[in-house]
N, C-alpha and C. Protein backbone atom coordinates (compact mmCIF):
# COMPACT_ATOMS: atom_id res chain seq x y z
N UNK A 1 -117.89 -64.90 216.66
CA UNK A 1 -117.95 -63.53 217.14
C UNK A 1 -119.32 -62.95 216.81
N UNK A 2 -119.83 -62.57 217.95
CA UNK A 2 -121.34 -61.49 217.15
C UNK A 2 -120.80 -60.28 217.62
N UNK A 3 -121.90 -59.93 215.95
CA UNK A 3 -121.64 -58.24 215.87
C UNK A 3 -122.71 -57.53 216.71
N UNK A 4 -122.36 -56.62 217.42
CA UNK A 4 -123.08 -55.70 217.99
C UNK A 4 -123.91 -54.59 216.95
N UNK A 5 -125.11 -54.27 217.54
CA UNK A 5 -125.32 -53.01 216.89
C UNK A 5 -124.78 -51.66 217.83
N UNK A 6 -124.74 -51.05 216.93
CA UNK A 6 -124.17 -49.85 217.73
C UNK A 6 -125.29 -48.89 218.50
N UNK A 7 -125.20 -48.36 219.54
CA UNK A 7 -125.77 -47.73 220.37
C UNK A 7 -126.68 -46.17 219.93
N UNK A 8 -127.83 -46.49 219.84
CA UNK A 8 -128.81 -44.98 219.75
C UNK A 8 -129.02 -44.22 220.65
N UNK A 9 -128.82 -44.53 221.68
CA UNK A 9 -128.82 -43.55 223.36
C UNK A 9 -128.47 -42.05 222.43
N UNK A 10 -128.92 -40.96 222.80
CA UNK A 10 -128.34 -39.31 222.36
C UNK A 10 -126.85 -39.57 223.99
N UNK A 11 -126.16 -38.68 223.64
CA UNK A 11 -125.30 -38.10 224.11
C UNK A 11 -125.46 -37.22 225.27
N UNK A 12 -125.06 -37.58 226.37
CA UNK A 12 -125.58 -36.39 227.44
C UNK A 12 -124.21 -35.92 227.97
N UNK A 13 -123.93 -34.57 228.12
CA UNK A 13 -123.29 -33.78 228.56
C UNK A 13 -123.29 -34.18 229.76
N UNK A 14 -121.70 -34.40 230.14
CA UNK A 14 -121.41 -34.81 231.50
C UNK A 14 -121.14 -33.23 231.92
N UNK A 15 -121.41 -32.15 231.33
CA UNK A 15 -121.09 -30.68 232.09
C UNK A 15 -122.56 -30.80 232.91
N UNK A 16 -123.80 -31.15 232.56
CA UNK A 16 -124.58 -30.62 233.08
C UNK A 16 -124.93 -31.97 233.97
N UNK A 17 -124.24 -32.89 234.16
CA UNK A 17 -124.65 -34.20 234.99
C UNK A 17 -123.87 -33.41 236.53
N UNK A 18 -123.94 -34.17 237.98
CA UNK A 18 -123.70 -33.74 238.75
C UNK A 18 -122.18 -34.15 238.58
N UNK A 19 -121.12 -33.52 239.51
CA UNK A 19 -119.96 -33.55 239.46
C UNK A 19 -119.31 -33.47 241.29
N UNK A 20 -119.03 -35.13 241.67
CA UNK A 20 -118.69 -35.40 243.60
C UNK A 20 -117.49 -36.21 242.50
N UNK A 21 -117.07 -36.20 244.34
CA UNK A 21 -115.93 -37.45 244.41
C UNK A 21 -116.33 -38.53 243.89
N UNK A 22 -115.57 -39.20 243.24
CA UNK A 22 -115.90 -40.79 242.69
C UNK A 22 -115.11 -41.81 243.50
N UNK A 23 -115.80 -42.94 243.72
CA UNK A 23 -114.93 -43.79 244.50
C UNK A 23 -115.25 -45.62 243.50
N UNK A 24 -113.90 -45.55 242.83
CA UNK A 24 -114.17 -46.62 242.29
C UNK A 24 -112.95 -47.73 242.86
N UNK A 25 -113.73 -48.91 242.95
CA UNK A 25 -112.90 -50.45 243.26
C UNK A 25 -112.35 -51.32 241.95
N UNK A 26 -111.25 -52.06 241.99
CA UNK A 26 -110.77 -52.76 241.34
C UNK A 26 -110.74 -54.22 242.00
N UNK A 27 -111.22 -55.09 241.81
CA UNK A 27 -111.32 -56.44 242.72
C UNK A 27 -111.34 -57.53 241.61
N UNK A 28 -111.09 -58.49 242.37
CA UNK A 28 -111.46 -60.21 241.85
C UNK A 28 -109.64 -60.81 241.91
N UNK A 29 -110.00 -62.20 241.45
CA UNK A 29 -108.77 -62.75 241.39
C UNK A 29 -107.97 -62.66 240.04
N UNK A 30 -108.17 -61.57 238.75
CA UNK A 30 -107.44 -61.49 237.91
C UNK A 30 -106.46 -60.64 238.06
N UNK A 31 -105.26 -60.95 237.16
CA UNK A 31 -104.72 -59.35 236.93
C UNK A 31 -105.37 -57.80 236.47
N UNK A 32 -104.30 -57.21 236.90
CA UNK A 32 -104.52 -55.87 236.12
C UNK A 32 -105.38 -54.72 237.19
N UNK A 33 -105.43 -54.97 238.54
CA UNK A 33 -106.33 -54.27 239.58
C UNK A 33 -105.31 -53.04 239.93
N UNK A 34 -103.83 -53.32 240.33
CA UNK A 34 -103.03 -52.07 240.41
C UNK A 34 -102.87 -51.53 239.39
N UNK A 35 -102.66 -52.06 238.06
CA UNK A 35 -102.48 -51.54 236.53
C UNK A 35 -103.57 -50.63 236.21
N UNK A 36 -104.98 -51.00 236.67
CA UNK A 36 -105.83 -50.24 236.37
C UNK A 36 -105.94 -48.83 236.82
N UNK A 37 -105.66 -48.99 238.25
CA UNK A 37 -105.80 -48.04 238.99
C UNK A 37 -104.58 -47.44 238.45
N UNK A 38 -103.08 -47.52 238.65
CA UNK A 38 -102.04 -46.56 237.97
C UNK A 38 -102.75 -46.30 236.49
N UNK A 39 -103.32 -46.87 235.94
CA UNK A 39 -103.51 -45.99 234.68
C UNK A 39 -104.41 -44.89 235.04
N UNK A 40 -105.43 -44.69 235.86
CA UNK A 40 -106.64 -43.98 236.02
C UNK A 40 -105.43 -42.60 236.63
N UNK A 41 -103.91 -43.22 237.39
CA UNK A 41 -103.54 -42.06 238.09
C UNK A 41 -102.60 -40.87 236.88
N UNK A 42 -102.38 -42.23 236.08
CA UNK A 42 -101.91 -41.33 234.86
C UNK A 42 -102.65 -40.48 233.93
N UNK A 43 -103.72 -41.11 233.64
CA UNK A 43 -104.68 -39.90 233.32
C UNK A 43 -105.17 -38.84 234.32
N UNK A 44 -104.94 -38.75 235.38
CA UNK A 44 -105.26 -37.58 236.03
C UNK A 44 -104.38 -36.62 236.04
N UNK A 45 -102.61 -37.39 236.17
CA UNK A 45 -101.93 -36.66 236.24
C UNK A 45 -101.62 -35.97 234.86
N UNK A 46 -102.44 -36.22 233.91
CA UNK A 46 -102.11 -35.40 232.56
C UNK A 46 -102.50 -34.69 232.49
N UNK A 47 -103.79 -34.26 233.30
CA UNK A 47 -104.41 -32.92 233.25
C UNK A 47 -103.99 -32.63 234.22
N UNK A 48 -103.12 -32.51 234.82
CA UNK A 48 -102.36 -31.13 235.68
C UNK A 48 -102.68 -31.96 237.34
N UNK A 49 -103.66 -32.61 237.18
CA UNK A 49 -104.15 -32.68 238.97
C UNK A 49 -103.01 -33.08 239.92
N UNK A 50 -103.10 -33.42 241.32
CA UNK A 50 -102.41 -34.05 241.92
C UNK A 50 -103.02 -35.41 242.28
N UNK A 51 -101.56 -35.98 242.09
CA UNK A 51 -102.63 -37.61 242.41
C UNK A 51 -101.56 -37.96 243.52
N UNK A 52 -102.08 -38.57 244.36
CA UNK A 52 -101.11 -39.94 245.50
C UNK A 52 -101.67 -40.72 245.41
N UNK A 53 -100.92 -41.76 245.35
CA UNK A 53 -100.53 -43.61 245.16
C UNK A 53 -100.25 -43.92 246.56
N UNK A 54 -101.25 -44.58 247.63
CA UNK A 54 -100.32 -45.56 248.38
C UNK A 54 -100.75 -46.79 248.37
N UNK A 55 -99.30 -47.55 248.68
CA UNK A 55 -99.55 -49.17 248.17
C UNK A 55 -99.43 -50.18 249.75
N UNK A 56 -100.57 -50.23 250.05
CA UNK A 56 -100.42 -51.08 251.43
C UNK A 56 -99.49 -52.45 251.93
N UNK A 57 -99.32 -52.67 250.22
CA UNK A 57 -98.45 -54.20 250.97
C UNK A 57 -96.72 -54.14 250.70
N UNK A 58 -96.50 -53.02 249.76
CA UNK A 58 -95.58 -52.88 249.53
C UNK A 58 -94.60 -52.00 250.42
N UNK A 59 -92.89 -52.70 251.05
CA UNK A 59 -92.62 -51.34 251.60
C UNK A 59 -91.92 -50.14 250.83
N UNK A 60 -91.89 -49.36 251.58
CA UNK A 60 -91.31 -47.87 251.55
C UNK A 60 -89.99 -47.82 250.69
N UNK A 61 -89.42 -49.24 250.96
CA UNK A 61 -88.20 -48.75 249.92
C UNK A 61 -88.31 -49.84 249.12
N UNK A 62 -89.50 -50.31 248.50
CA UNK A 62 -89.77 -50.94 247.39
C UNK A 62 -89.32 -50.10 245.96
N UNK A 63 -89.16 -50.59 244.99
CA UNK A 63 -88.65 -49.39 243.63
C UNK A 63 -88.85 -50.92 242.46
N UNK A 64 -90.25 -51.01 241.94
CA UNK A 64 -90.51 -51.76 240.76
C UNK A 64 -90.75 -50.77 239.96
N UNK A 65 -90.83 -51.11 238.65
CA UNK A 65 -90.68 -50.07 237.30
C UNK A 65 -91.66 -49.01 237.83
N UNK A 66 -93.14 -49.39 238.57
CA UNK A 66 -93.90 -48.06 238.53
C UNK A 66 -93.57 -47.24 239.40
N UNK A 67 -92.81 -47.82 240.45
CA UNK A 67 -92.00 -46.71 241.41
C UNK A 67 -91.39 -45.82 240.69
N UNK A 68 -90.51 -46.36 239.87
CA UNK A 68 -89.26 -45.42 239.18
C UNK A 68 -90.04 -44.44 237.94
N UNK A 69 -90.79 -44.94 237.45
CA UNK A 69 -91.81 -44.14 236.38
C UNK A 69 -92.48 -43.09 237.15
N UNK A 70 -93.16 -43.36 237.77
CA UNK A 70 -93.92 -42.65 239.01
C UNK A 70 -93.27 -41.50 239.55
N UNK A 71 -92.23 -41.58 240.12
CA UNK A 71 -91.21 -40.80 240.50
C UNK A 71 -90.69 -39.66 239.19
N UNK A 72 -90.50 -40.32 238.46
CA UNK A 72 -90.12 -39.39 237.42
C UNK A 72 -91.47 -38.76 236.53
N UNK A 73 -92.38 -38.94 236.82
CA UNK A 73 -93.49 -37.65 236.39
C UNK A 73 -94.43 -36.95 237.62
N UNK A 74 -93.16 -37.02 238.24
CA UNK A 74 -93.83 -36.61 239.72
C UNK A 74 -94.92 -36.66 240.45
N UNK A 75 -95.06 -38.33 240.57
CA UNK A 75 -96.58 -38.66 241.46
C UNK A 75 -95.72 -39.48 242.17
N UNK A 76 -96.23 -38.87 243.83
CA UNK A 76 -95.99 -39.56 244.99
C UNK A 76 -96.53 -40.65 244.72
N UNK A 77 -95.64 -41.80 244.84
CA UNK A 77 -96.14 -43.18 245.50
C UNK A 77 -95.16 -43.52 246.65
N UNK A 78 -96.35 -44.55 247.65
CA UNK A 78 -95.60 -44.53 248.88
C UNK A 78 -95.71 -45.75 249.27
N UNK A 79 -94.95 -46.84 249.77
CA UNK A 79 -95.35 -47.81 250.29
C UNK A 79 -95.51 -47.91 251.44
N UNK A 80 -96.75 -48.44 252.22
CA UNK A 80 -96.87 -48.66 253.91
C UNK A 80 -96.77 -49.49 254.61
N UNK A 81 -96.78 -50.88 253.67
CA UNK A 81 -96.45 -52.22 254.39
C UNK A 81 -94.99 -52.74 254.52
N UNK A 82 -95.46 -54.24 254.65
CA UNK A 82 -93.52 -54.69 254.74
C UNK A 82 -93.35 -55.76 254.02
N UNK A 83 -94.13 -55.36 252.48
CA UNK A 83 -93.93 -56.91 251.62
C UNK A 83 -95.14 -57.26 251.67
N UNK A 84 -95.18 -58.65 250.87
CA UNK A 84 -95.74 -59.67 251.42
C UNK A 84 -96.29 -60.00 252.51
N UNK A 85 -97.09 -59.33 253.38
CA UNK A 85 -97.86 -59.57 254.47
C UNK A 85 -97.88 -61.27 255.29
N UNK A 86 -98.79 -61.94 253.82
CA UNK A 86 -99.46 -63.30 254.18
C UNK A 86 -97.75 -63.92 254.72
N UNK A 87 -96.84 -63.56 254.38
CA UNK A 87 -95.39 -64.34 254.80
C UNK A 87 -94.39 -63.90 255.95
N UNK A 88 -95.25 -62.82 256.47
CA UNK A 88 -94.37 -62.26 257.50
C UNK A 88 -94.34 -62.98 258.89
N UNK A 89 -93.10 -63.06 259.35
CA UNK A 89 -92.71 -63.25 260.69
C UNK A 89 -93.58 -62.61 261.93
N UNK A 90 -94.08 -61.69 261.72
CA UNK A 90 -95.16 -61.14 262.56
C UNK A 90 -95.95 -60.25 262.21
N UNK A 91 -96.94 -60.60 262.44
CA UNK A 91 -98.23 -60.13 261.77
C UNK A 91 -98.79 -58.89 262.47
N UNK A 92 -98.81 -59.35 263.68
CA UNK A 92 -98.78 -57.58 264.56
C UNK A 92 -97.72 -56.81 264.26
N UNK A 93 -96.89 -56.40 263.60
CA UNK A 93 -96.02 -55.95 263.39
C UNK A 93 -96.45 -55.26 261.92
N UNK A 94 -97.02 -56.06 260.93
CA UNK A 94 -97.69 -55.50 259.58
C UNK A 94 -98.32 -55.13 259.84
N UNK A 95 -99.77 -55.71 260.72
CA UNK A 95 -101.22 -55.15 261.24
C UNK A 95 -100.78 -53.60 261.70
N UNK A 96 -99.78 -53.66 262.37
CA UNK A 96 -99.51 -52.17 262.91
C UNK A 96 -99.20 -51.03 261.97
N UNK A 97 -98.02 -51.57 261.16
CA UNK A 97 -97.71 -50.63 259.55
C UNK A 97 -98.70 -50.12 258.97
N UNK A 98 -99.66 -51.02 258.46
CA UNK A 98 -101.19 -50.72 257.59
C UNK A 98 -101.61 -49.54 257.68
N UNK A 99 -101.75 -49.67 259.61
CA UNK A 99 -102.77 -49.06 260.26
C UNK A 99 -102.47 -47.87 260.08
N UNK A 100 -101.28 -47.66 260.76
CA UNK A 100 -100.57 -46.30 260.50
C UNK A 100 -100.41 -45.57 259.23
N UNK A 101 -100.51 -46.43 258.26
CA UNK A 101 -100.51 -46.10 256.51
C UNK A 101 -102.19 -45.83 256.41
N UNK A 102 -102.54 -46.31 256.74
CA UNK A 102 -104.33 -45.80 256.45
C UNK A 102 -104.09 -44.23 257.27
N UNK A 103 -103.52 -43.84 258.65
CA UNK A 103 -103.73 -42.70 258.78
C UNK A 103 -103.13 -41.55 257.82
N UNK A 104 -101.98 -41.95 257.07
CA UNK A 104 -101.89 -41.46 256.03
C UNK A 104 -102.92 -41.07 255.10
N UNK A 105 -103.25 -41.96 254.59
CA UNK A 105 -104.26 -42.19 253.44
C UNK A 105 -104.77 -41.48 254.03
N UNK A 106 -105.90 -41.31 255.18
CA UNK A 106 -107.04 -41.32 255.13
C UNK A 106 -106.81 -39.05 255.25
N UNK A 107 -105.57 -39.17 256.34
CA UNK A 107 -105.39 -37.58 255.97
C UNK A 107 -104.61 -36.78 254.73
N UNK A 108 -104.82 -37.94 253.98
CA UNK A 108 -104.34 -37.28 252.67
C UNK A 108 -105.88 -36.84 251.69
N UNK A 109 -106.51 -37.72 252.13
CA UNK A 109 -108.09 -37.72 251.52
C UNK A 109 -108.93 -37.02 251.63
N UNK A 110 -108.79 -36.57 253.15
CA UNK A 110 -109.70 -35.26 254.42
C UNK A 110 -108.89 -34.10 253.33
N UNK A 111 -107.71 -34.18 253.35
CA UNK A 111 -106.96 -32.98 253.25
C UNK A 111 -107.53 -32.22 252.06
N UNK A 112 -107.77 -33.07 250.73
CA UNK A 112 -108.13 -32.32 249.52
C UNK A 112 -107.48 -32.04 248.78
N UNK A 113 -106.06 -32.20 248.95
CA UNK A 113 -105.11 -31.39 248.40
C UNK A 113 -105.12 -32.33 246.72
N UNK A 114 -104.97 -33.44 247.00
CA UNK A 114 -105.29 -34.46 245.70
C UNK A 114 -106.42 -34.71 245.22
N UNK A 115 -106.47 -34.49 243.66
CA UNK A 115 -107.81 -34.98 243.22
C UNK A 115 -107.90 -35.94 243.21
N UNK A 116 -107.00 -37.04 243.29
CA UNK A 116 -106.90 -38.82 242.92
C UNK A 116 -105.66 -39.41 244.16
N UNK A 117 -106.68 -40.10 244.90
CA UNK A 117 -105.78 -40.99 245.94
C UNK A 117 -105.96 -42.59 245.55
N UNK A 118 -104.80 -43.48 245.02
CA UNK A 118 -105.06 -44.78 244.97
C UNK A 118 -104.63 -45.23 246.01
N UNK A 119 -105.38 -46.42 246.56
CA UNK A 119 -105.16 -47.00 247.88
C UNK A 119 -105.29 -48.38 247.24
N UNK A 120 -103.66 -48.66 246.77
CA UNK A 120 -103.73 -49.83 245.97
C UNK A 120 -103.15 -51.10 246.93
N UNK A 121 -103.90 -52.13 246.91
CA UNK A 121 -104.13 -53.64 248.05
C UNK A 121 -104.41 -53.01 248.76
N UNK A 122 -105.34 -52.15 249.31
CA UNK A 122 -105.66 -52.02 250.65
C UNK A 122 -106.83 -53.41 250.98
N UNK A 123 -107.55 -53.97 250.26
CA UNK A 123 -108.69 -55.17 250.63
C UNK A 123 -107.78 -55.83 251.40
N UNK A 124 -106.74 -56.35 251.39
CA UNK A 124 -106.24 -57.61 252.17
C UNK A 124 -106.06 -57.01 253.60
N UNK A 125 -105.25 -55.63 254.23
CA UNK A 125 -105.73 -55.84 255.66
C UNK A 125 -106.64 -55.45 255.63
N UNK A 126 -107.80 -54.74 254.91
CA UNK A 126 -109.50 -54.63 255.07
C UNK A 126 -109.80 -55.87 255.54
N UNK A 127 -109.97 -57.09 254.60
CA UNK A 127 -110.34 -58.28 254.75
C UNK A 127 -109.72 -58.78 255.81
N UNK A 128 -108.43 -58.81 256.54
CA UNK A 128 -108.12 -59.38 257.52
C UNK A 128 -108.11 -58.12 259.03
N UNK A 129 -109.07 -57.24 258.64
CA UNK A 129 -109.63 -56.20 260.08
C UNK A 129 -107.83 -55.55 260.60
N UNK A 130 -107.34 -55.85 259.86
CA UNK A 130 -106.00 -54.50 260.30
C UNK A 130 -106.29 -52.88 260.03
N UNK A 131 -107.45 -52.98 259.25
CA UNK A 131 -107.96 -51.51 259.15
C UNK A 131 -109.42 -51.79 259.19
N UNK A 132 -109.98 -51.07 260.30
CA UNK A 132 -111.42 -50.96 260.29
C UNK A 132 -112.43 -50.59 258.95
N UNK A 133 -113.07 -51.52 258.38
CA UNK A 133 -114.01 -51.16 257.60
C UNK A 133 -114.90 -50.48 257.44
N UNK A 134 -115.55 -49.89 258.79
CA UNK A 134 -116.15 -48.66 258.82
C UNK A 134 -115.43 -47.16 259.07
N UNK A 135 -114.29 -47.42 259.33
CA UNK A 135 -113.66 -46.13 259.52
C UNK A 135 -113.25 -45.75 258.09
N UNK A 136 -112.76 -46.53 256.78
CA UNK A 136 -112.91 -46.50 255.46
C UNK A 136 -114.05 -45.70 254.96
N UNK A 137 -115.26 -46.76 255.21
CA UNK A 137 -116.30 -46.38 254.84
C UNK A 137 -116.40 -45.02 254.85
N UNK A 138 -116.43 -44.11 256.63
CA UNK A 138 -116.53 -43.20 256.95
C UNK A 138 -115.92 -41.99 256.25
N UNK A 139 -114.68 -42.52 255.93
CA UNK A 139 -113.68 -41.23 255.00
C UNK A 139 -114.33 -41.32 253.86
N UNK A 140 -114.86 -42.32 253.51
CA UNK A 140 -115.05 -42.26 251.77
C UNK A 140 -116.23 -41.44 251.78
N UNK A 141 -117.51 -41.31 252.79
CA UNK A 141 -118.68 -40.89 252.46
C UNK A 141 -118.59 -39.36 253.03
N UNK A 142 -117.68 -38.94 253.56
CA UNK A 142 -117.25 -37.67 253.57
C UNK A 142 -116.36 -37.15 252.18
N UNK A 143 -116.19 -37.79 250.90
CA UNK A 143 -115.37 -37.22 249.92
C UNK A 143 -115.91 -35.82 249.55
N UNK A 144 -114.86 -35.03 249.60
CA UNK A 144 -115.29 -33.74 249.41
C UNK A 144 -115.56 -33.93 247.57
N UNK A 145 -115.94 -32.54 247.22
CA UNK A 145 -116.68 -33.11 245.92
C UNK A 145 -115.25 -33.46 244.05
N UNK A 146 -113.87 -32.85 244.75
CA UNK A 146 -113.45 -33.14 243.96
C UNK A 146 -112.20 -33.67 244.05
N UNK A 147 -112.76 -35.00 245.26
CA UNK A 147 -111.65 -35.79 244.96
C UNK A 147 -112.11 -36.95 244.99
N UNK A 148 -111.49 -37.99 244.21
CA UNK A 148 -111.56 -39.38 243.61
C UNK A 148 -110.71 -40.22 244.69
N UNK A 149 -111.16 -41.27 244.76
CA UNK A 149 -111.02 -42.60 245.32
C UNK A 149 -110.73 -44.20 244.67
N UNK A 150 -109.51 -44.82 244.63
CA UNK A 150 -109.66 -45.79 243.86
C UNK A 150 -109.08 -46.87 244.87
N UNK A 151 -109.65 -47.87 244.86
CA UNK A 151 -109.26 -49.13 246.18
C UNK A 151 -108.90 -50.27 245.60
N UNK A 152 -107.98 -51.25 245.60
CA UNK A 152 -107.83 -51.96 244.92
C UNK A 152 -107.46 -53.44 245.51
N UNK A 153 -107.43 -54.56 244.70
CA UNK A 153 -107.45 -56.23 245.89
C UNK A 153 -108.42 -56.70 245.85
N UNK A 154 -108.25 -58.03 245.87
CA UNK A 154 -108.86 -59.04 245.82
C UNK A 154 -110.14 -58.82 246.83
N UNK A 155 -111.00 -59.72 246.78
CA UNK A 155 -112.02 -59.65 247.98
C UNK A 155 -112.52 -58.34 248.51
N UNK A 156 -113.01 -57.54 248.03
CA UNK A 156 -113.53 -56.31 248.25
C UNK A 156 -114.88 -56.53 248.66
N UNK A 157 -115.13 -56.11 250.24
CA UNK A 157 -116.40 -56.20 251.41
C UNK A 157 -117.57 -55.65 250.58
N UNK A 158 -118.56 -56.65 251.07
CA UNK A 158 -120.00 -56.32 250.20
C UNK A 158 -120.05 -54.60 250.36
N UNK A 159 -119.66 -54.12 251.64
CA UNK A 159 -120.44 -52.79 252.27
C UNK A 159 -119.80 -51.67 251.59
N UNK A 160 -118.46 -51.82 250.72
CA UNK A 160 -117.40 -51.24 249.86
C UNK A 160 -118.26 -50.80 248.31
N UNK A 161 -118.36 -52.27 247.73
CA UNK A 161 -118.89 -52.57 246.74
C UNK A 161 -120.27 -51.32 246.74
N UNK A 162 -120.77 -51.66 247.73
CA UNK A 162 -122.41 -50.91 247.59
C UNK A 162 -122.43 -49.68 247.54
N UNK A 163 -120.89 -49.30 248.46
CA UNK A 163 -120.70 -47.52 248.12
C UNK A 163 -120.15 -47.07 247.27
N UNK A 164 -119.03 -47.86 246.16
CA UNK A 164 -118.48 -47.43 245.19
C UNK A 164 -119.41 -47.16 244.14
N UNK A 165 -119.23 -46.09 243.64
CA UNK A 165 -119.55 -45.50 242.20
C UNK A 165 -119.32 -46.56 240.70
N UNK A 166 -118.10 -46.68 240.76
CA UNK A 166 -117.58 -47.43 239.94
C UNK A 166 -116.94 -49.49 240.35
N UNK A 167 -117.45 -50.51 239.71
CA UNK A 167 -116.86 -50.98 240.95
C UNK A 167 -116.32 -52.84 239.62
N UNK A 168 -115.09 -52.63 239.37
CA UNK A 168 -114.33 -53.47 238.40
C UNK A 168 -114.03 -54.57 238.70
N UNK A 169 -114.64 -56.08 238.49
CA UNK A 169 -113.63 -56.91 239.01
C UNK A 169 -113.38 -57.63 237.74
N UNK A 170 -112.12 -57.95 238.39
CA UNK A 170 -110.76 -58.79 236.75
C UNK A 170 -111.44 -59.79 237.19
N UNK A 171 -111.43 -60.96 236.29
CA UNK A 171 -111.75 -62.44 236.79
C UNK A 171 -110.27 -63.06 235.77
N UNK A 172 -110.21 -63.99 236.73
CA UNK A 172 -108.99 -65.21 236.30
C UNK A 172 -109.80 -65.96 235.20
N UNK A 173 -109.01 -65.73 233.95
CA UNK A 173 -109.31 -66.57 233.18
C UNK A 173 -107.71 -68.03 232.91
N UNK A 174 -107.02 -67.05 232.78
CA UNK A 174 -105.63 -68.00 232.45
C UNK A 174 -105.19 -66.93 232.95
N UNK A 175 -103.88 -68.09 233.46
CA UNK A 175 -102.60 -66.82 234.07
C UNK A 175 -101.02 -68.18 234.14
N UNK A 176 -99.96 -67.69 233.48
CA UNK A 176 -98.76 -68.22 233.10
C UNK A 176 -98.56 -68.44 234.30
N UNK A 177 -98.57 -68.29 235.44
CA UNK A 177 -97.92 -68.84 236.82
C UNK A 177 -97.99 -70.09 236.55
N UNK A 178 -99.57 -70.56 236.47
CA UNK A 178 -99.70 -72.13 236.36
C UNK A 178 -99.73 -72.38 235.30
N UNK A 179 -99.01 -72.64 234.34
CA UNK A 179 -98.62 -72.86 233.51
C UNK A 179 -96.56 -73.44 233.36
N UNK A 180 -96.25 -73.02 234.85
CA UNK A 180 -95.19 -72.91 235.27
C UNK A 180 -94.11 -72.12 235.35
N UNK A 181 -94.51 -70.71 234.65
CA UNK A 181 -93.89 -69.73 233.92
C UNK A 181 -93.46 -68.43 235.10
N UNK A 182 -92.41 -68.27 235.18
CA UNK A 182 -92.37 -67.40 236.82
C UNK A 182 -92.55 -65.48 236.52
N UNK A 183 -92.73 -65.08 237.25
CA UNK A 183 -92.77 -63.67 237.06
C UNK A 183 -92.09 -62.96 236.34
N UNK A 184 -92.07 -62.21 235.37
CA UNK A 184 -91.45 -61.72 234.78
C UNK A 184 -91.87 -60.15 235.15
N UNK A 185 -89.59 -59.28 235.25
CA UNK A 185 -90.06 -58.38 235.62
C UNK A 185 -90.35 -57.48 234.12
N UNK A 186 -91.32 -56.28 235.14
CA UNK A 186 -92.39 -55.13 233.92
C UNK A 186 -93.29 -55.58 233.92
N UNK A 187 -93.54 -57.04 233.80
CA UNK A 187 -95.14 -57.97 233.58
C UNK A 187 -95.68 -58.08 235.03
N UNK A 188 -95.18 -58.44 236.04
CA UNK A 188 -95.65 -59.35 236.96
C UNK A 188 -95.37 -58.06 238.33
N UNK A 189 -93.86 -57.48 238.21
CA UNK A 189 -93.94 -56.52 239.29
C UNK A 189 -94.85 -55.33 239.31
């Protein structure tokens, strides 16, 4: 283990730094990209703000522990997909869900009403063009100044990356799947 020295930088007042929308990404192939982002929504929601959660791959009457937690400290989460995407019987049929869930999102974002919108898996129909990548783009670089943005999934587009503020990726180091070990629920849902 090396020891660090500790940091001499002075302290700068984030009152007098500028204060916009933040738009930060969660990406790579590790865990912890929706975890991250629900935690960022729980700290918002402790200071009073409003936050919305929507989860692109999950549907509408999905209910894993953060649904039911979620629900009970009153932050909308919503699901827009139908599952598992990569396994569906028809893909125009998800491609279509998304789409319609991004118009959500995206007039929940215009709207203002939330300081914190997670748009958690949205990369996978990004990455597979069920939602236009510049029409994303477009909402995000209109963020009015006090609301936050968090995007989350694997494979997050160079042109994403370059506009996020903040921009996280988990990397796979070990993970119990292969190991043979199956999902466990609280851990894995």
């Amino acid at each position: 283990m090396n020891i660090e020295a500790l940091p001499v930088q002075p302290y700068v007042d984030a009152q007098q730094e500028e204060r916009r929308g933040l738009i930060t990404v969660h990406t790579g192939s590790g865990k912890g990209k929706s975890t991250a982002a629900l935690g960022l929504a729980l700290l918002e929601h402790g200071h009073g703000k409003e936050v919305k959660v929507y989860q692109f791959m999950n549907m509408p009457t999905t209910r894993f522990g953060e649904h039911r937690l979620l629900e009970q400290l009153g932050i909308p989460i919503e699901g827009l997909g139908d599952g598992f995407s990569w396994k569906s019987c028809d893909m125009h049929h998800s491609a279509g869900l998304v789409l319609q869930g991004w118009a959500k999102a995206e007039a929940t974002i215009r709207a203002g009403k939330h300081s914190l919108v997670v748009l958690d898996k949205i990369m996978f129909p990004l990455c597979h063009g069920w939602i236009p990548l510049d029409a994303v783009l477009a909402c995000l670089l209109e963020l009015q100044q006090h609301v936050h943005v968090v995007l989350t999934g694997r494979g997050a587009p160079a042109k994403l990356i370059e506009l996020a503020d903040t921009v996280t990726e988990m990397t796979l180091i070990k993970h119990h799947f292969k190991a043979g070990v199956p999902a466990q629920r609280g851990i894995d849902d």
